[in-house]
PDB file of N, CA and C in Angstrom:
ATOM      1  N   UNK A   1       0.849  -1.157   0.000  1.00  0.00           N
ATOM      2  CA  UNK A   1       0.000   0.000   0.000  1.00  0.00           C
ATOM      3  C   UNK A   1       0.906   1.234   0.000  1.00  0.00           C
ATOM      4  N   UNK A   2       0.736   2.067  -0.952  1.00  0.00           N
ATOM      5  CA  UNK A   2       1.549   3.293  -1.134  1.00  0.00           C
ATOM      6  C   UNK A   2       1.638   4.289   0.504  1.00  0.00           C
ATOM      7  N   UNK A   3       2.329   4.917   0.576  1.00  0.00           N
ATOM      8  CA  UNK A   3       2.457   5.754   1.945  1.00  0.00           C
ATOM      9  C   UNK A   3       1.649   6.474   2.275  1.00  0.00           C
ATOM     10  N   UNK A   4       1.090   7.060   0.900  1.00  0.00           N
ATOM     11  CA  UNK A   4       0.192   8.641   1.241  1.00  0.00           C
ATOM     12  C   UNK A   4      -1.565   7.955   1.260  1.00  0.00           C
ATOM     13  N   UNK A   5      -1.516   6.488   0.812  1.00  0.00           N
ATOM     14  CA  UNK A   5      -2.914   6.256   0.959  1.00  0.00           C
ATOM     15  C   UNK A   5      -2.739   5.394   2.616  1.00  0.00           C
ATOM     16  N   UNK A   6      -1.967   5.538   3.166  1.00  0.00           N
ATOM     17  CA  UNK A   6      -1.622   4.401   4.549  1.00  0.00           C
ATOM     18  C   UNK A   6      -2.136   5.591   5.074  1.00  0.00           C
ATOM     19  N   UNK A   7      -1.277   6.997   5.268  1.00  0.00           N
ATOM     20  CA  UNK A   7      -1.490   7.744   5.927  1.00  0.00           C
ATOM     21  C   UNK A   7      -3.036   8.871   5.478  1.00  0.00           C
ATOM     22  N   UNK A   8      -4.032   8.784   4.519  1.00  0.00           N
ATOM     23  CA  UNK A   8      -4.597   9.226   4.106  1.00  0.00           C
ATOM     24  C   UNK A   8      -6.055   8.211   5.239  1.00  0.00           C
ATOM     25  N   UNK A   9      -5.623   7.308   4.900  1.00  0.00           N
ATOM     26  CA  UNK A   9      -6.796   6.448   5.589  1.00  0.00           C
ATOM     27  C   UNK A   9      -6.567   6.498   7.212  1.00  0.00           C
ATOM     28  N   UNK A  10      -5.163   6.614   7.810  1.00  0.00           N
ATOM     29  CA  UNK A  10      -5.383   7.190   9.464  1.00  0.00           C
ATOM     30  C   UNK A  10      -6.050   8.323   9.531  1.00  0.00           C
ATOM     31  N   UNK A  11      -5.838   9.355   8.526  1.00  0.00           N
ATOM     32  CA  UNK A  11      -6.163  10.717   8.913  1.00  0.00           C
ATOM     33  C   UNK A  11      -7.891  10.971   8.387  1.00  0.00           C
ATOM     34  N   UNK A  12      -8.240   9.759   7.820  1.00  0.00           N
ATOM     35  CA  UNK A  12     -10.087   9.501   7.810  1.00  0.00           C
ATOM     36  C   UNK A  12     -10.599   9.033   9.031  1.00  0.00           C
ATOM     37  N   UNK A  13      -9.882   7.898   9.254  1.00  0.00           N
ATOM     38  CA  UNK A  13     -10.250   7.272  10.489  1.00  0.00           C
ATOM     39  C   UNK A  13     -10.113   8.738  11.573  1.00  0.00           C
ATOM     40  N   UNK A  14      -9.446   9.376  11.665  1.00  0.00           N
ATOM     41  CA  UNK A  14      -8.960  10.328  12.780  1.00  0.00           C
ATOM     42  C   UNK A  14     -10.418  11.153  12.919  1.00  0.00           C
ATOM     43  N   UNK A  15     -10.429  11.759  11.832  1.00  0.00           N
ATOM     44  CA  UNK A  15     -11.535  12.742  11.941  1.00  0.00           C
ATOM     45  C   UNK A  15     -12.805  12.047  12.037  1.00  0.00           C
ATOM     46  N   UNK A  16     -12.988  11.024  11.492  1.00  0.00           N
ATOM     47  CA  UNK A  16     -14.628  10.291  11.568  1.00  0.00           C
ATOM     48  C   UNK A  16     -14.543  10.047  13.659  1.00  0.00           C
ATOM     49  N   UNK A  17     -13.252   9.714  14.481  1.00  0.00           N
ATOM     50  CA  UNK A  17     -13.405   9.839  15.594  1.00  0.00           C
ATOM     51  C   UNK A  17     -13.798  11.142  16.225  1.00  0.00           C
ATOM     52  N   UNK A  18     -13.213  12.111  15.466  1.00  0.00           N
ATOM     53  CA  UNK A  18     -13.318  13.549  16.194  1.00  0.00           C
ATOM     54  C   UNK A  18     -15.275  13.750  16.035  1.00  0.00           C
ATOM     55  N   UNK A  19     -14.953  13.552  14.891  1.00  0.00           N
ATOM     56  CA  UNK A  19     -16.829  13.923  14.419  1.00  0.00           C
ATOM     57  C   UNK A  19     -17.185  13.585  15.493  1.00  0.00           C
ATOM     58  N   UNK A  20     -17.344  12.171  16.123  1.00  0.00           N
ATOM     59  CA  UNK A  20     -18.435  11.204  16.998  1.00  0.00           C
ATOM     60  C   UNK A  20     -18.006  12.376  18.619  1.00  0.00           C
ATOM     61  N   UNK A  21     -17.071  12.660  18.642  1.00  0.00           N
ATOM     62  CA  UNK A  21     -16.795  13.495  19.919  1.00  0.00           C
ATOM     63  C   UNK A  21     -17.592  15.039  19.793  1.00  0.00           C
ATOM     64  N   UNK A  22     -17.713  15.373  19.030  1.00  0.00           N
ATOM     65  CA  UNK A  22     -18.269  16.860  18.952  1.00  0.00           C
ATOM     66  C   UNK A  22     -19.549  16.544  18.903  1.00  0.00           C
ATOM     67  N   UNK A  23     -20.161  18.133  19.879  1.00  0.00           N
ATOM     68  CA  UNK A  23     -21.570  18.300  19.918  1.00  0.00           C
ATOM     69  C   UNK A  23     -22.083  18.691  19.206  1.00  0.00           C
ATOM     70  N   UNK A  24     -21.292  19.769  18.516  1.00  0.00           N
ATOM     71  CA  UNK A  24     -22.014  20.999  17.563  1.00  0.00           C
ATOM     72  C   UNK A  24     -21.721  20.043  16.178  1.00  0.00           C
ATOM     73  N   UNK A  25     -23.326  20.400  15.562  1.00  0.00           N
ATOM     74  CA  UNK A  25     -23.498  19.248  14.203  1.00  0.00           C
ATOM     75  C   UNK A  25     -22.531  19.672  12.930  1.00  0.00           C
ATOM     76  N   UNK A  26     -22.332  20.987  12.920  1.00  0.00           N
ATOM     77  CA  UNK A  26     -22.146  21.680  11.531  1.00  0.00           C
ATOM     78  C   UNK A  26     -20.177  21.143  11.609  1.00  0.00           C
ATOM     79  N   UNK A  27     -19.795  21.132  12.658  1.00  0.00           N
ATOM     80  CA  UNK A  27     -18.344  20.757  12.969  1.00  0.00           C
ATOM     81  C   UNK A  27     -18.671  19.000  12.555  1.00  0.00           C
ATOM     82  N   UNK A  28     -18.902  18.172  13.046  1.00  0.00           N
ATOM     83  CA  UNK A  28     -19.226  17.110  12.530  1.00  0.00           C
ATOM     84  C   UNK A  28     -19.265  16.903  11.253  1.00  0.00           C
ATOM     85  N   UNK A  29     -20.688  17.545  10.794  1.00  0.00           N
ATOM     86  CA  UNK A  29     -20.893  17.554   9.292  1.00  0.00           C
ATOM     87  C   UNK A  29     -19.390  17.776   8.846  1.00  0.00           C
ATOM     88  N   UNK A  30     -18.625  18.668   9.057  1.00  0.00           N
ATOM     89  CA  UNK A  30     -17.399  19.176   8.482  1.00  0.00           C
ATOM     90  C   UNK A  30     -16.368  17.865   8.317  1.00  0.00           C
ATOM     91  N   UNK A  31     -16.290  17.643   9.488  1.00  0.00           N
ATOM     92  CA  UNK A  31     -15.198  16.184   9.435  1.00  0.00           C
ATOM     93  C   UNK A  31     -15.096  14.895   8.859  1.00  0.00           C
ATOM     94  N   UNK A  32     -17.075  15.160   8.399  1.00  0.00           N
ATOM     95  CA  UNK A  32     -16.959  13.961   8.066  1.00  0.00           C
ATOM     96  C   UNK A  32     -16.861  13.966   6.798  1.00  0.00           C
ATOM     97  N   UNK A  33     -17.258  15.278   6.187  1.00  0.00           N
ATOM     98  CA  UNK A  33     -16.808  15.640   4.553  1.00  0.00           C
ATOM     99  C   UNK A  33     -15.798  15.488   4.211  1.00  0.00           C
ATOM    100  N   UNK A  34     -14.421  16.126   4.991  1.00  0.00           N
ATOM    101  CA  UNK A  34     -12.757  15.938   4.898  1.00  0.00           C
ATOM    102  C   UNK A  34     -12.658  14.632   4.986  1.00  0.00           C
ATOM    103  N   UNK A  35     -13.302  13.568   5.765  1.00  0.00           N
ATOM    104  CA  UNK A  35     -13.202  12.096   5.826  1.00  0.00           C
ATOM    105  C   UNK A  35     -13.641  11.389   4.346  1.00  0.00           C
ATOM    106  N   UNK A  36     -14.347  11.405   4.201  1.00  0.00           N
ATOM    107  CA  UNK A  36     -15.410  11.627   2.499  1.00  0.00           C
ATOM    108  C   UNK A  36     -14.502  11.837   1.387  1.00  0.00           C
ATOM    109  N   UNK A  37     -13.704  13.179   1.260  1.00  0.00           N
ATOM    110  CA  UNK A  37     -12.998  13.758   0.599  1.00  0.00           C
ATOM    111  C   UNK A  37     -11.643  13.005   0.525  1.00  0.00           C
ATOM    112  N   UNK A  38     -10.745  12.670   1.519  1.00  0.00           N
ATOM    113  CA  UNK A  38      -9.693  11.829   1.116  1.00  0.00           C
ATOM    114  C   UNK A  38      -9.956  10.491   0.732  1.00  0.00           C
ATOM    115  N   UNK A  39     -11.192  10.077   1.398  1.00  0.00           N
ATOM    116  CA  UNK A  39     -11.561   8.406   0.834  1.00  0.00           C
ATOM    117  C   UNK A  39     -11.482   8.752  -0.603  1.00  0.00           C
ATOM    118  N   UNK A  40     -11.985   9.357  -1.280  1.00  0.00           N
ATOM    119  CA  UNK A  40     -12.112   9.448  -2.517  1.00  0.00           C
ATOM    120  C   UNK A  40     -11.335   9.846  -3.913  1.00  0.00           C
ATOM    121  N   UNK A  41     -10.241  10.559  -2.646  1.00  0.00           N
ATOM    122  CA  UNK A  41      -8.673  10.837  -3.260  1.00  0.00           C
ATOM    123  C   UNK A  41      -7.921   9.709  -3.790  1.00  0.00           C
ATOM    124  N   UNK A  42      -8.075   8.549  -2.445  1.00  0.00           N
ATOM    125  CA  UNK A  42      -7.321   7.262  -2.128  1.00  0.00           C
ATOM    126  C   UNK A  42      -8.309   6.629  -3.133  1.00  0.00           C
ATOM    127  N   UNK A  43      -9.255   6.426  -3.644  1.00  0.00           N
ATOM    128  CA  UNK A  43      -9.934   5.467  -4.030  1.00  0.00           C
ATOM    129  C   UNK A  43     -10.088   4.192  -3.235  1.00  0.00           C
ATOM    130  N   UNK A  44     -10.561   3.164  -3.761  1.00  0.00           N
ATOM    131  CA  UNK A  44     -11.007   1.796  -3.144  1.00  0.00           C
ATOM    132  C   UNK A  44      -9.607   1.076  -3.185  1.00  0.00           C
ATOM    133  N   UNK A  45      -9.342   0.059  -2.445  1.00  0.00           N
ATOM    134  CA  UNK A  45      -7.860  -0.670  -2.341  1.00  0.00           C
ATOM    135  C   UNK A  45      -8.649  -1.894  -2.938  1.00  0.00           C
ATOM    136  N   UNK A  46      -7.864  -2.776  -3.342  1.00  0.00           N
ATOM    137  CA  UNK A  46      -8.229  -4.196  -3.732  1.00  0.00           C
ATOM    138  C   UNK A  46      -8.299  -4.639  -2.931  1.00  0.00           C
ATOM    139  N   UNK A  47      -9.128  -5.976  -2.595  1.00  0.00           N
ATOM    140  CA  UNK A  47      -9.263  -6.660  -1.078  1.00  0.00           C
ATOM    141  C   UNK A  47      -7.856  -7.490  -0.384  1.00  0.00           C
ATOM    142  N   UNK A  48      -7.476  -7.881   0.527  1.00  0.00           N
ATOM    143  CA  UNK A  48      -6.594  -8.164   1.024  1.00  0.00           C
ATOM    144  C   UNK A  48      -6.955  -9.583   1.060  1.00  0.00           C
ATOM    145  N   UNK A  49      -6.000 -10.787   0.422  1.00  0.00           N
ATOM    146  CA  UNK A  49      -6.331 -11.965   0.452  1.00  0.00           C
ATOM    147  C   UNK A  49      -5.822 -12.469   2.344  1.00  0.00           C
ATOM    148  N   UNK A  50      -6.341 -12.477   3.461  1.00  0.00           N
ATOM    149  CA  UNK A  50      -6.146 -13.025   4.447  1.00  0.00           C
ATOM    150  C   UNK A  50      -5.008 -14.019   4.949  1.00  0.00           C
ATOM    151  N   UNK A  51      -5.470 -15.255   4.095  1.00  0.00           N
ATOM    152  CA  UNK A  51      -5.179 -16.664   3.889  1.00  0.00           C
ATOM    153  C   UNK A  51      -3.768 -16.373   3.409  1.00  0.00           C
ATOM    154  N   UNK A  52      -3.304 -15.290   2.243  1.00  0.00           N
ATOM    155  CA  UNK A  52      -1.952 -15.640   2.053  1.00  0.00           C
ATOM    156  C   UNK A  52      -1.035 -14.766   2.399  1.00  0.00           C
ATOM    157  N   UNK A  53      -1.429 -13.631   3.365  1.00  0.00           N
ATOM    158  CA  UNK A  53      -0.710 -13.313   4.415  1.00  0.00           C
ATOM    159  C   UNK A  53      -0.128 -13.705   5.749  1.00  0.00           C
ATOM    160  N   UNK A  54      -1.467 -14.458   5.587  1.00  0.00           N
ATOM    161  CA  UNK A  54      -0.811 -15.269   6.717  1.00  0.00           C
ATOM    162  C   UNK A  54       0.168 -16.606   6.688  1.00  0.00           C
ATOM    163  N   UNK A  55       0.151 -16.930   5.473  1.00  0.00           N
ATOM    164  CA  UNK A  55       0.975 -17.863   4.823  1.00  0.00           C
ATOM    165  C   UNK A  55       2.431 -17.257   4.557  1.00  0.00           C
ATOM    166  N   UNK A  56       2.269 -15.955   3.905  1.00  0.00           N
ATOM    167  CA  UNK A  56       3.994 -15.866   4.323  1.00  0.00           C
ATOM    168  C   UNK A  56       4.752 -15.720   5.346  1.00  0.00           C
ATOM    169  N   UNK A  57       6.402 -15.831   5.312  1.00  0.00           N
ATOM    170  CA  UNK A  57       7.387 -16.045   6.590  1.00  0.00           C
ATOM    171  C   UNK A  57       6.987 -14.896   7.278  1.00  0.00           C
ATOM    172  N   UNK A  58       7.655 -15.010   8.054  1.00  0.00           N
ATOM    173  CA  UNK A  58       8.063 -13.746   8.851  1.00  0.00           C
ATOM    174  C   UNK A  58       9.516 -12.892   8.486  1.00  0.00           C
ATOM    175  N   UNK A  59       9.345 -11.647   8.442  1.00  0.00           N
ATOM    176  CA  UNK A  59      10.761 -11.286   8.274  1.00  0.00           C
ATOM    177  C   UNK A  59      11.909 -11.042   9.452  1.00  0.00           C
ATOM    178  N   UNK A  60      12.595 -11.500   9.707  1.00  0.00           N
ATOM    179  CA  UNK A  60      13.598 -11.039  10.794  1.00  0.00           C
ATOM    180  C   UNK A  60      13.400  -9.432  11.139  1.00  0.00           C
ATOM    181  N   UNK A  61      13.845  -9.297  12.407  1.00  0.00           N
ATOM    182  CA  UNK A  61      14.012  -7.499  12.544  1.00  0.00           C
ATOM    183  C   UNK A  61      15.276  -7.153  12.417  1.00  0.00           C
ATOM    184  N   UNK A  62      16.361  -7.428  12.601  1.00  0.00           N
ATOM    185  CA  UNK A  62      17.431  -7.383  12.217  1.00  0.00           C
ATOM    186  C   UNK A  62      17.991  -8.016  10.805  1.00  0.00           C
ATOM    187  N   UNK A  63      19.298  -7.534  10.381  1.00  0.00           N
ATOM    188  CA  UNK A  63      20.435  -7.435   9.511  1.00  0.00           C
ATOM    189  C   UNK A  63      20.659  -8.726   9.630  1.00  0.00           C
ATOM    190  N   UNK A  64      21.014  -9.603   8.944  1.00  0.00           N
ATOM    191  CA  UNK A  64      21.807 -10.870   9.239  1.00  0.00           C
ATOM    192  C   UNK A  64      23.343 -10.295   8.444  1.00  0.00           C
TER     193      UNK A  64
END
């Protein structure tokens, strides 16, 4: 997954949390448009096959 759609989709998720915290509607409404607005930047991702992620190794954390 490219960087700017990794970090595009925290910063949806972020604000769709802020929305649910605010009282005042028109601030809401707002966040959740900017949320709206980068989904749509990023477009849709292809689905993530589960099964063969979990099938590959693991990578070391270190250098060998």
């Amino acid at each position: 997954m490219p960087r700017y759609t990794s970090f595009a989709r925290e910063a949806a998720a972020t604000l769709l949390r802020m929305a649910k915290t605010t009282k005042d509607p028109q601030v809401a409404s707002g966040l959740i448009q900017r949320a709206a607005d980068l989904k749509d930047r990023t477009g849709e991702l292809p689905p993530v096959d589960i099964e063969a992620v979990a099938e590959e190794p693991k990578k070391p954390l270190t250098k060998n």
